[in-house]
C-alpha atoms as a PDB file:
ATOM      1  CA  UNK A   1      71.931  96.778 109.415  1.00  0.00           C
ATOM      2  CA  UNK A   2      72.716  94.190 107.166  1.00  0.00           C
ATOM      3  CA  UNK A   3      76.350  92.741 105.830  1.00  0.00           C
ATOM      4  CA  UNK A   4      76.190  94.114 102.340  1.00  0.00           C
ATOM      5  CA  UNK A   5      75.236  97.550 104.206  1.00  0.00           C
ATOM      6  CA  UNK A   6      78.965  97.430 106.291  1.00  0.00           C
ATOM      7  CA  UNK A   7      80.909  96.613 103.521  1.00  0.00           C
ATOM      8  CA  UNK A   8      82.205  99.945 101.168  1.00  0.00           C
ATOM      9  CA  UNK A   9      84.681 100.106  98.388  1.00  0.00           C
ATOM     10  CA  UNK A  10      83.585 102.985  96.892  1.00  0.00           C
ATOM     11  CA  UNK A  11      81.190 101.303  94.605  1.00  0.00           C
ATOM     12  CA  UNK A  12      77.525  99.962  94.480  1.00  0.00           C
ATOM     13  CA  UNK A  13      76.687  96.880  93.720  1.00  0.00           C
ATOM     14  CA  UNK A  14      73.085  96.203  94.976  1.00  0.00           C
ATOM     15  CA  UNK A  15      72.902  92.974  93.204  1.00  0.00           C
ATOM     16  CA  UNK A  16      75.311  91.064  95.127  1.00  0.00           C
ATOM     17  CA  UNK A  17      74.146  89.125  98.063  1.00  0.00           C
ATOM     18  CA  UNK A  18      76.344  89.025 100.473  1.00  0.00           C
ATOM     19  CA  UNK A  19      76.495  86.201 102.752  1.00  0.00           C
ATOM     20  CA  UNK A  20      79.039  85.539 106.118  1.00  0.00           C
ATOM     21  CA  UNK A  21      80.274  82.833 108.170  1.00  0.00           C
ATOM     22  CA  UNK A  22      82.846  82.457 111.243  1.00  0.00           C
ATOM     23  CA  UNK A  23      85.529  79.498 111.794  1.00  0.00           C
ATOM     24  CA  UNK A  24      87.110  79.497 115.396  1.00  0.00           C
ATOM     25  CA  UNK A  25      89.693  82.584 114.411  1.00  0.00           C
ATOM     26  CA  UNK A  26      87.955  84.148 111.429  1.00  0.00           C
ATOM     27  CA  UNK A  27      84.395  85.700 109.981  1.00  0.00           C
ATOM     28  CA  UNK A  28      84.421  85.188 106.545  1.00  0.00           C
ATOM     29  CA  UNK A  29      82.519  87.533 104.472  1.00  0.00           C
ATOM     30  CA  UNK A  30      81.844  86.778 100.677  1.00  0.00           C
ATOM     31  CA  UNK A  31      79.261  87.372  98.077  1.00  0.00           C
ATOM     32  CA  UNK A  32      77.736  84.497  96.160  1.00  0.00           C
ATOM     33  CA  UNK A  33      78.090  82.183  94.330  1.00  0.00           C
ATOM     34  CA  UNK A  34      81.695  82.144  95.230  1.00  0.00           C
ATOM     35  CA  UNK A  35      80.518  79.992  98.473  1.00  0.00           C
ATOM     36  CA  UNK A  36      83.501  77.865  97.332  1.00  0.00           C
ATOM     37  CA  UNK A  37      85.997  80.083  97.433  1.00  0.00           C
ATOM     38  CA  UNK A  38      85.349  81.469 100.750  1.00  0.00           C
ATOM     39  CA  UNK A  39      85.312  78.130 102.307  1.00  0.00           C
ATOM     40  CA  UNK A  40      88.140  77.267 100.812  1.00  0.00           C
ATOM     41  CA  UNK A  41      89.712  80.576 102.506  1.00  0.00           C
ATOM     42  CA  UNK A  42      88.581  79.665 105.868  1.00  0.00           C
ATOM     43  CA  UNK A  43      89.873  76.188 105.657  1.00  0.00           C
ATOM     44  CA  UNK A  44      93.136  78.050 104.921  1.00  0.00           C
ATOM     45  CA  UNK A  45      93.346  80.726 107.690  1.00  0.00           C
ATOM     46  CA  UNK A  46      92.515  78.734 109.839  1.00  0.00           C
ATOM     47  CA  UNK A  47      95.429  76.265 109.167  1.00  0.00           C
ATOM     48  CA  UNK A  48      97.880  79.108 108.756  1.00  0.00           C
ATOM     49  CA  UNK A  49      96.543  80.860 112.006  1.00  0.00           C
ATOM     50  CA  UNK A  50      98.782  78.990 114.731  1.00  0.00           C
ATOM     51  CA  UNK A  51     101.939  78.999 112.619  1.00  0.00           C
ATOM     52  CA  UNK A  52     102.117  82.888 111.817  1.00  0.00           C
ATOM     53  CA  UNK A  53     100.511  84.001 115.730  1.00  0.00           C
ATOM     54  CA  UNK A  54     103.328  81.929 117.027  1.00  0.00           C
ATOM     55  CA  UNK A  55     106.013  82.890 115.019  1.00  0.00           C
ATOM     56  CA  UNK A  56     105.322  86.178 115.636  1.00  0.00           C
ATOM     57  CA  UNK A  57     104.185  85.718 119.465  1.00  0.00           C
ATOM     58  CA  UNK A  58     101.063  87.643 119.337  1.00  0.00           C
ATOM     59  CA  UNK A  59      96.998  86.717 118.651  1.00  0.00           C
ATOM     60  CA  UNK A  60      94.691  89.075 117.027  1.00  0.00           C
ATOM     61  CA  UNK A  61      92.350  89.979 120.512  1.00  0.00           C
ATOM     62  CA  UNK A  62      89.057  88.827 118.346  1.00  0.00           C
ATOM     63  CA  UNK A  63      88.170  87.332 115.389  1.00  0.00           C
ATOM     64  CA  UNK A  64      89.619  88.754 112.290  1.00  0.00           C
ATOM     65  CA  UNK A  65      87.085  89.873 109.602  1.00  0.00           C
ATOM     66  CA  UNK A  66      87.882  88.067 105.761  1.00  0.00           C
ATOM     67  CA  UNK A  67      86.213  89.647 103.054  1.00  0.00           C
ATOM     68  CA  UNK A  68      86.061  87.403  99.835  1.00  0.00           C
ATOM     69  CA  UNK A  69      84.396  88.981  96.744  1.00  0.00           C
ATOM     70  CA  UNK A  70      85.126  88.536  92.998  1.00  0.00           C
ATOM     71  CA  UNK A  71      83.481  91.201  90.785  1.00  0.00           C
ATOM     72  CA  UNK A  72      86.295  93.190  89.581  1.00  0.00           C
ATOM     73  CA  UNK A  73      88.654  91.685  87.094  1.00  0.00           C
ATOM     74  CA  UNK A  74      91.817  91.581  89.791  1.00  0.00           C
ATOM     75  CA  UNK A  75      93.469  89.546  92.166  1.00  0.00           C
ATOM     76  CA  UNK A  76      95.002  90.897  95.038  1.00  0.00           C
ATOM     77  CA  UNK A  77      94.811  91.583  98.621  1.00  0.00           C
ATOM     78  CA  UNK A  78      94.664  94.056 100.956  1.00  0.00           C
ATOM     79  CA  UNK A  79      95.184  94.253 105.170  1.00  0.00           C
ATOM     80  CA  UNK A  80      93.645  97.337 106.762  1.00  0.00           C
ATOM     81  CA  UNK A  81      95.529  99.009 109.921  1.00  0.00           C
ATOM     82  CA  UNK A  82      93.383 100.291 112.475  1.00  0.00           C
ATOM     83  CA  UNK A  83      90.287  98.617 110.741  1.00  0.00           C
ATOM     84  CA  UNK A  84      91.926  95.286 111.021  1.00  0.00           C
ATOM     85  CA  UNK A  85      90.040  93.400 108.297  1.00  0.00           C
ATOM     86  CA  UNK A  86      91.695  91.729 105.089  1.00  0.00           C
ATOM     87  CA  UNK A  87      90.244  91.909 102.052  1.00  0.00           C
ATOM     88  CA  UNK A  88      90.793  89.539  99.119  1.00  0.00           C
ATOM     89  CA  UNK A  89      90.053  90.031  95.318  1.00  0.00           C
ATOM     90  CA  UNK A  90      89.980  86.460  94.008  1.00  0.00           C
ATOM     91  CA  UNK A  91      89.277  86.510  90.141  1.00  0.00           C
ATOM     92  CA  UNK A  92      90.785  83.827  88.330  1.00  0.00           C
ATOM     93  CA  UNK A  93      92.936  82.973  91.224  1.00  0.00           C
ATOM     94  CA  UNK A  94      93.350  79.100  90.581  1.00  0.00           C
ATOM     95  CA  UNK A  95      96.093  80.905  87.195  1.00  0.00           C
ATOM     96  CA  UNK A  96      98.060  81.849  90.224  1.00  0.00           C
ATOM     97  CA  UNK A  97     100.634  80.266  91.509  1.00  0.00           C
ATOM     98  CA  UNK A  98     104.334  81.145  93.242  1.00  0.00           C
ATOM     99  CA  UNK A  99     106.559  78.032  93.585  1.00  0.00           C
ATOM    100  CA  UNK A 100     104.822  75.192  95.097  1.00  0.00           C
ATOM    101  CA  UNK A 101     102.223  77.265  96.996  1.00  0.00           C
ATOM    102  CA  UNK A 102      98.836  77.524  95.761  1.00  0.00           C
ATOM    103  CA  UNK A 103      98.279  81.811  94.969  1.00  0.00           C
ATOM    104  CA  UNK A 104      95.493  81.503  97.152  1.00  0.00           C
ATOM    105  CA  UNK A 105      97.098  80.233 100.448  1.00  0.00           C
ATOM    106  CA  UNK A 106     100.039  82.803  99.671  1.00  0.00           C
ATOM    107  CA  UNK A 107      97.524  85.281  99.681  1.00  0.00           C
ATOM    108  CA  UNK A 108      95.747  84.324 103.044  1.00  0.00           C
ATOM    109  CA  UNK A 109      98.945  83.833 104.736  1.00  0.00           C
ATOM    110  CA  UNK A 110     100.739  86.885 103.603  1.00  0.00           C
ATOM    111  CA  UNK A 111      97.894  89.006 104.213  1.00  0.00           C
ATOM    112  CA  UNK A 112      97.148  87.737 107.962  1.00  0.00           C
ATOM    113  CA  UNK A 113     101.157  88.317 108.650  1.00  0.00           C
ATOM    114  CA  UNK A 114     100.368  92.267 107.877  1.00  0.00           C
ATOM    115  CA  UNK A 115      96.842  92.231 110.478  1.00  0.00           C
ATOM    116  CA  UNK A 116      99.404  90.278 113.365  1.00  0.00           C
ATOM    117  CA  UNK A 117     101.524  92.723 112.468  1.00  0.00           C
ATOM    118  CA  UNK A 118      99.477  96.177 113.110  1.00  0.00           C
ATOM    119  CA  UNK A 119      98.394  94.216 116.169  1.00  0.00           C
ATOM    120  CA  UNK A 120     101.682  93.678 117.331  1.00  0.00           C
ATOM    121  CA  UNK A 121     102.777  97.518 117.036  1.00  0.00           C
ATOM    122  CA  UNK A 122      99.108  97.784 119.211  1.00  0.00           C
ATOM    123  CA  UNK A 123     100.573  98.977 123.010  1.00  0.00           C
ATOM    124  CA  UNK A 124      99.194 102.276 125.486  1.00  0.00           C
ATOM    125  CA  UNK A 125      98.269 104.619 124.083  1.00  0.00           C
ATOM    126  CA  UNK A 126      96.210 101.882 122.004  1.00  0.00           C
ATOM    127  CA  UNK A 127      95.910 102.692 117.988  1.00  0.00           C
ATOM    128  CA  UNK A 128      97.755 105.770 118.429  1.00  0.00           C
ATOM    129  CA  UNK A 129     100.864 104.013 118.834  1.00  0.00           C
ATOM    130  CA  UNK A 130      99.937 101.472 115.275  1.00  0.00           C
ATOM    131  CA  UNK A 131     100.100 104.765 113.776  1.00  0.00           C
ATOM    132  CA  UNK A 132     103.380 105.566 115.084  1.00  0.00           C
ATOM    133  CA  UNK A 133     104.735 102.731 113.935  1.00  0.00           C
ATOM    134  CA  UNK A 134     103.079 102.469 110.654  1.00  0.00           C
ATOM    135  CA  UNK A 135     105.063 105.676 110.156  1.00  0.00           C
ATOM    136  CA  UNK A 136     108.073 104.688 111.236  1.00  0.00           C
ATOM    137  CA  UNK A 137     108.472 101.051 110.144  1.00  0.00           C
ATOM    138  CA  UNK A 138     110.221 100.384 106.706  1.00  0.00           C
ATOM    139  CA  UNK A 139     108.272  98.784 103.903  1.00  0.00           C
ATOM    140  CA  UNK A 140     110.761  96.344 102.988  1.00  0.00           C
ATOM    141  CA  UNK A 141     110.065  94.922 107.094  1.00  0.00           C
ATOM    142  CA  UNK A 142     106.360  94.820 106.516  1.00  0.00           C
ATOM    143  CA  UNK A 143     106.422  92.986 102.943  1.00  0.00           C
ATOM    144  CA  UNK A 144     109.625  90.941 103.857  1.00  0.00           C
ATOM    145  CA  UNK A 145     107.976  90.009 107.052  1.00  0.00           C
ATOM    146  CA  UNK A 146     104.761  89.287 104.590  1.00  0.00           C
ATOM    147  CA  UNK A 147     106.231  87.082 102.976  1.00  0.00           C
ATOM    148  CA  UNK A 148     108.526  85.455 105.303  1.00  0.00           C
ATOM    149  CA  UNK A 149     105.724  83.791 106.594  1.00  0.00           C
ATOM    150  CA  UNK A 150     103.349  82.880 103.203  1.00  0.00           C
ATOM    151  CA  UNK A 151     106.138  81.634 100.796  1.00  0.00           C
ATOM    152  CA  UNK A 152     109.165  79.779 100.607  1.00  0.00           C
ATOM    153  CA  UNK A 153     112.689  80.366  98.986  1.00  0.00           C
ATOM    154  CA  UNK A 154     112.826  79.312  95.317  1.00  0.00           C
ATOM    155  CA  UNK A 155     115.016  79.673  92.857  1.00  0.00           C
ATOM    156  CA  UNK A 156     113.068  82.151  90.840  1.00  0.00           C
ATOM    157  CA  UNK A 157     113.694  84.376  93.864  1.00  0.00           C
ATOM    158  CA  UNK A 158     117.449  83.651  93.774  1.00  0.00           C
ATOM    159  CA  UNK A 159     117.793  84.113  90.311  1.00  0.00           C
ATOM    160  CA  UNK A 160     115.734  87.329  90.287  1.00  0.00           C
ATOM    161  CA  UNK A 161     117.900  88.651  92.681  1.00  0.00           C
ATOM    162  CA  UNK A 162     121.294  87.714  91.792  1.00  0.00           C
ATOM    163  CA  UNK A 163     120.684  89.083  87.745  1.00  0.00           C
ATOM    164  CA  UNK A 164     119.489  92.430  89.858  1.00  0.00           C
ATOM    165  CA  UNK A 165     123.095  92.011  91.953  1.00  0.00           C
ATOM    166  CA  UNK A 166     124.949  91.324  88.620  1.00  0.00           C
ATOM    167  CA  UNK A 167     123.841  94.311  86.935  1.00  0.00           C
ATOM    168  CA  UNK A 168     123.984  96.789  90.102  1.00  0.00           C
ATOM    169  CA  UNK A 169     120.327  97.306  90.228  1.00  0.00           C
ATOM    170  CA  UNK A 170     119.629  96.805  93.331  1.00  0.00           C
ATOM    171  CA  UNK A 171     116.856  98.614  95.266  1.00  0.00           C
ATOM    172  CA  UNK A 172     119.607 100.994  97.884  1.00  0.00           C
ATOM    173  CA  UNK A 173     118.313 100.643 101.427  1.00  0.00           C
ATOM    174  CA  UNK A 174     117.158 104.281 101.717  1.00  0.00           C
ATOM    175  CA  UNK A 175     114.557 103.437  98.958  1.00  0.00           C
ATOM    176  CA  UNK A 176     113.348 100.566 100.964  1.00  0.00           C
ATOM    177  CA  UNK A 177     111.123 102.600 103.231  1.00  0.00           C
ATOM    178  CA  UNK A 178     108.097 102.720 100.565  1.00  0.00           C
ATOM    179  CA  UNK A 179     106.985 102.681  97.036  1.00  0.00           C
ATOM    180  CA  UNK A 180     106.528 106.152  96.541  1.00  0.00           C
ATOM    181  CA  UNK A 181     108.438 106.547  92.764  1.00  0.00           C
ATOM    182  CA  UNK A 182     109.096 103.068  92.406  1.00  0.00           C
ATOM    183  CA  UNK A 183     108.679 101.438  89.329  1.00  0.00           C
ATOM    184  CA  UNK A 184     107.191  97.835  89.043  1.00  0.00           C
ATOM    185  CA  UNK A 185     110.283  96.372  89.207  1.00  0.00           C
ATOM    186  CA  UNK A 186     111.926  98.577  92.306  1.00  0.00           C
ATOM    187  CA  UNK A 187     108.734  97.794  93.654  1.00  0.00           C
ATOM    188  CA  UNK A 188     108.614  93.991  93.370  1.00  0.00           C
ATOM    189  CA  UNK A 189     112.347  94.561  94.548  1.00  0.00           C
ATOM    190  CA  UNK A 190     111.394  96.282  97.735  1.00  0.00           C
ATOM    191  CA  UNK A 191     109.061  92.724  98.954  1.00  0.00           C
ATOM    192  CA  UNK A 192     111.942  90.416  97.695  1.00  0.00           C
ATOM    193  CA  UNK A 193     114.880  92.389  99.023  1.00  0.00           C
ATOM    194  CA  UNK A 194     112.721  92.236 102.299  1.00  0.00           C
ATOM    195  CA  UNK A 195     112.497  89.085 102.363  1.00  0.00           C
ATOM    196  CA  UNK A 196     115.533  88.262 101.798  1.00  0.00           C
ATOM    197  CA  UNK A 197     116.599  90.763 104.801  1.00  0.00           C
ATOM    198  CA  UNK A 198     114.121  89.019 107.024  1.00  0.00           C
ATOM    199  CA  UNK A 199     115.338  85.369 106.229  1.00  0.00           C
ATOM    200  CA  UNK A 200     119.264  86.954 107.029  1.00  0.00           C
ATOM    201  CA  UNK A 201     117.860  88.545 110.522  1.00  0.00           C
END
């Protein structure tokens, strides 16, 4: 069976050629011609890898899977549970950016903190007890955590938060646990409140 053949988002796309590679921690699989791209995101995970496994005290057992494609009109990411593959969507990344951090490297970093995370909840009975805990844990951890480890403080992030303070618009702690009826902003709210939380701890 061949790569393209593993890979399903719900949508065919027979003419992409799909192409894969593996750095020490990662297999990186990508369409073409973004072969640039996808190096560039192994270069990255792979410099990221130590600081996020170590901060968090915990490897992935194998190699964690990358997928790198660009044929829909988004950027964004996505970490699997149970699955425990990543998945970026890298159109028009390089108009990206948060602070100093490339968009890209945020990405790869934030991303990898959520697959060391499912692997951390990982314990007998095996993925029963990721489920558990993917039930159980609060949003605000797993985003805050997220991005804890991909991004820095800035000021945007200070100012964002203290106009939300000012005008009593904080996201309460109840509504932390998810997204469900959150609005953009709430929802933005919910990752920077988190992080905020998670830089207190």
């Amino acid at each position: 069976m061949c790569i393209r053949d593993r890979i399903s988002f719900s949508q065919n796309h027979p003419e992409l050629i799909w192409r894969s590679f593996e750095t020490e921690h990662f297999q990186i699989i990508y369409h073409q011609p973004i072969d640039k791209i996808a190096k560039e995101v192994a270069r990255i995970a792979e410099q990221i890898y130590h600081p996020i496994t170590n901060d968090l005290g915990i490897e992935p057992p194998g190699k964690t899977t990358i997928i790198v494609t660009d044929y829909l009109d988004y950027s964004n990411g996505l970490s699997t549970p149970l699955g425990n593959y990543i998945v970026l969507w890298t159109k028009s990344y390089t108009k990206y950016t948060t602070g100093r951090l490339r968009w890209l490297q945020t990405l790869v970093a934030h991303e990898f903190t959520h697959t060391v995370n499912f692997w951390a909840f990982r314990d007998f009975p095996g993925f029963w007890r990721e489920l558990l805990a993917l039930g159980f844990v609060p949003t605000w951890f797993l985003e805050g955590l997220a991005e804890y480890e991909a991004e820095k403080w800035c000021a945007h992030r200070d100012m964002l938060l203290r106009v939300v303070a000012y005008h009593h618009k904080l996201v309460p702690y109840k509504k932390m646990t998810g997204f469900i009826g959150a609005d953009q902003i709430d929802a933005r709210l919910v990752y920077e409140q988190g992080h905020s939380l998670i830089r207190y701890i």
